[in-house]
Protein backbone atom coordinates (compact mmCIF):
# COMPACT_ATOMS: atom_id res chain seq x y z
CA UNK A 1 -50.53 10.92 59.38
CA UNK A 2 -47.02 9.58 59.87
CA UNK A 3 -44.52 10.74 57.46
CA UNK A 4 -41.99 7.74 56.30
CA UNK A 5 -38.24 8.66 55.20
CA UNK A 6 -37.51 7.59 51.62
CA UNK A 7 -33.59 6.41 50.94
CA UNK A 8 -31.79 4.99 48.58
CA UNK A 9 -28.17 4.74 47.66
CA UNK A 10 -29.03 4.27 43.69
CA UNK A 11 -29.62 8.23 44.61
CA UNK A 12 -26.78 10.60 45.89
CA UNK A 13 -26.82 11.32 49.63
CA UNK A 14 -28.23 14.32 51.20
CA UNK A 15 -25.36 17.06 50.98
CA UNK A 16 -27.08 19.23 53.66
CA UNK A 17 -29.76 18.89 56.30
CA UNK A 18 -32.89 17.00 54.64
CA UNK A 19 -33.91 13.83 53.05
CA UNK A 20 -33.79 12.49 49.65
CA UNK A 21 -37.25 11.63 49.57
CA UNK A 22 -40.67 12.05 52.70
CA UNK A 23 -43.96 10.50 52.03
CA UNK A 24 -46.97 11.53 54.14
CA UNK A 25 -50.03 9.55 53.40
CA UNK A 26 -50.22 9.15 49.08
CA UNK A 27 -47.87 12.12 48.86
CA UNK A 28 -44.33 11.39 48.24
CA UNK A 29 -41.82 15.09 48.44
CA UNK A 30 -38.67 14.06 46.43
CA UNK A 31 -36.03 16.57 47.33
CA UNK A 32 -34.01 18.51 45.02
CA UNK A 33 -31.36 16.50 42.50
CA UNK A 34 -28.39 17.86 41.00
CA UNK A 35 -26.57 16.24 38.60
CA UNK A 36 -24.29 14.17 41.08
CA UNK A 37 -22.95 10.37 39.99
CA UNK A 38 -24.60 8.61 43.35
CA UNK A 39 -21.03 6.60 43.54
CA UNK A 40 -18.86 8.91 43.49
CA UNK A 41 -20.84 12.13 44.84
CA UNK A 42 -19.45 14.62 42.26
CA UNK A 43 -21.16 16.09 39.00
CA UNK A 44 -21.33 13.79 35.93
CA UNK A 45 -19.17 15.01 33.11
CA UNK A 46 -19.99 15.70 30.04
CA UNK A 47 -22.43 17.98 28.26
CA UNK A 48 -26.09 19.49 29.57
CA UNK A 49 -27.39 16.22 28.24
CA UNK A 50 -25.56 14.33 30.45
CA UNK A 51 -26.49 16.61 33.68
CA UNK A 52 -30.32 16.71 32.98
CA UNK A 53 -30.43 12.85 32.24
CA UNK A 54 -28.34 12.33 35.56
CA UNK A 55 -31.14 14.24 37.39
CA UNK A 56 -34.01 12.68 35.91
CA UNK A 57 -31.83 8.97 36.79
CA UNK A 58 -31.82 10.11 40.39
CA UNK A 59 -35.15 11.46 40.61
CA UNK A 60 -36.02 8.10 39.24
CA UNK A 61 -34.27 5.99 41.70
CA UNK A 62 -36.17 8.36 44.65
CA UNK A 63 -39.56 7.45 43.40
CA UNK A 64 -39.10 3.81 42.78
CA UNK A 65 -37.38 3.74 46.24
CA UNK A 66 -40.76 4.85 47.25
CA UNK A 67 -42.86 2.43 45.41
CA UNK A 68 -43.07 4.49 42.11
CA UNK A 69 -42.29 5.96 39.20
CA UNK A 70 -41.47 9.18 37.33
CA UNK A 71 -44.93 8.67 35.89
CA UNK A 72 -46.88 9.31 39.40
CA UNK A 73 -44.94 12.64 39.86
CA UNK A 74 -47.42 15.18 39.44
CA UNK A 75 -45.50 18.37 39.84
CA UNK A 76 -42.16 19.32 38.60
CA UNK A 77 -40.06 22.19 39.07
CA UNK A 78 -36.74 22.72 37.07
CA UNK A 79 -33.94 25.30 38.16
CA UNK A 80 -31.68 26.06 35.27
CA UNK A 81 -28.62 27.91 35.23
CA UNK A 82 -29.05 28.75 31.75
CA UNK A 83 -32.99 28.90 30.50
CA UNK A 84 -31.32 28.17 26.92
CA UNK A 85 -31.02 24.71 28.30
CA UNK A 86 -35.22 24.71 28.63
CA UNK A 87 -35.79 22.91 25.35
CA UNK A 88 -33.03 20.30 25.89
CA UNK A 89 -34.97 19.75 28.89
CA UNK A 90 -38.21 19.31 27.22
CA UNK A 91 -36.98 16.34 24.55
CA UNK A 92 -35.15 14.60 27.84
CA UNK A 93 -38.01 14.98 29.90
CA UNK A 94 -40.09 13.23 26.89
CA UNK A 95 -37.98 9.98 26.92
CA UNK A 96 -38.65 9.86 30.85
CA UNK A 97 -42.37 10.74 31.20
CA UNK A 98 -45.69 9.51 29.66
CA UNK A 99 -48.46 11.49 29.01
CA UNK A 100 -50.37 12.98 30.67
CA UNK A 101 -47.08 14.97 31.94
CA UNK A 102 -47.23 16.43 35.28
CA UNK A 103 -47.75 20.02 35.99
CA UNK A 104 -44.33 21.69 35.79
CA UNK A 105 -42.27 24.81 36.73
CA UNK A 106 -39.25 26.23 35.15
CA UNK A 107 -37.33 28.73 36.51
CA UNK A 108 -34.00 30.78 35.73
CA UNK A 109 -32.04 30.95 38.56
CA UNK A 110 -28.05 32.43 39.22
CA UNK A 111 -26.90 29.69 40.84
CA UNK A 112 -27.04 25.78 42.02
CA UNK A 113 -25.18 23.60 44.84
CA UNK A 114 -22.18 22.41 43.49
CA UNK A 115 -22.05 24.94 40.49
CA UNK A 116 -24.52 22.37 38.94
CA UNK A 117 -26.20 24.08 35.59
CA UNK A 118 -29.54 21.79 36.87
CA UNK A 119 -31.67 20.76 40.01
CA UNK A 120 -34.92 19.23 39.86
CA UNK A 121 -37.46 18.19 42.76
CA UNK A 122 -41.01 16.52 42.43
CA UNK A 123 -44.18 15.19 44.04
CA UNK A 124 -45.00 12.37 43.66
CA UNK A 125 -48.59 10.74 44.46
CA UNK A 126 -49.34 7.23 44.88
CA UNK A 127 -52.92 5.72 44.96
């Protein structure tokens, strides 16, 4: 199978070597998102609401530029700086996804690109 390189510029560029998005066959690999404004390339201000809702907006602008949604992504993993963030994460996560949620990973980590307090990557597949 072929793999196809997702882009979009409603997502921020790739600060290293990789791509914001590859799809191989019905399987779409979104690439980890930090809380970066896709304009200007630096981390939205504000509170940890405003960072995890960021994340989820660029995650979101990755799958449609592959055709979908936030609802085909069937496995999520969230870093956190701070795991006292984790149910601030669950009520945003809850205005972005349907049920039935996709299978998800949380994990505590010391630190993030950027000094972001958040990343997020998915997969995504499409029918």
């Amino acid at each position: 199978m072929a793999k196809q390189i997702i882009q979009t510029d409603q997502a921020p560029q790739a600060i290293g070597t990789y791509s914001q998005a590859v799809k191989v066959g019905g399987t779409v690999y979104l690439s980890g998102q930090i809380p970066l404004d896709p304009k200007t390339m630096n981390l939205v201000s504000g509170d940890m609401s405003a960072q995890i809702r960021r994340v989820f907006d660029n995650l979101s602008a990755v799958a449609e530029a592959a055709g979908g949604t936030l609802n085909d992504v069937v496995k999520l993993n969230i870093f956190l700086t701070d795991l006292a963030h984790f149910a601030l994460v669950n009520e945003i996560m809850a205005q972005y996804f349907k049920e039935p949620y996709p299978a998800r990973a949380a994990i505590g980590v010391a630190s993030l690109p950027k000094g972001a307090a958040v990343e997020m990557d998915a997969v995504m597949h499409q029918d």
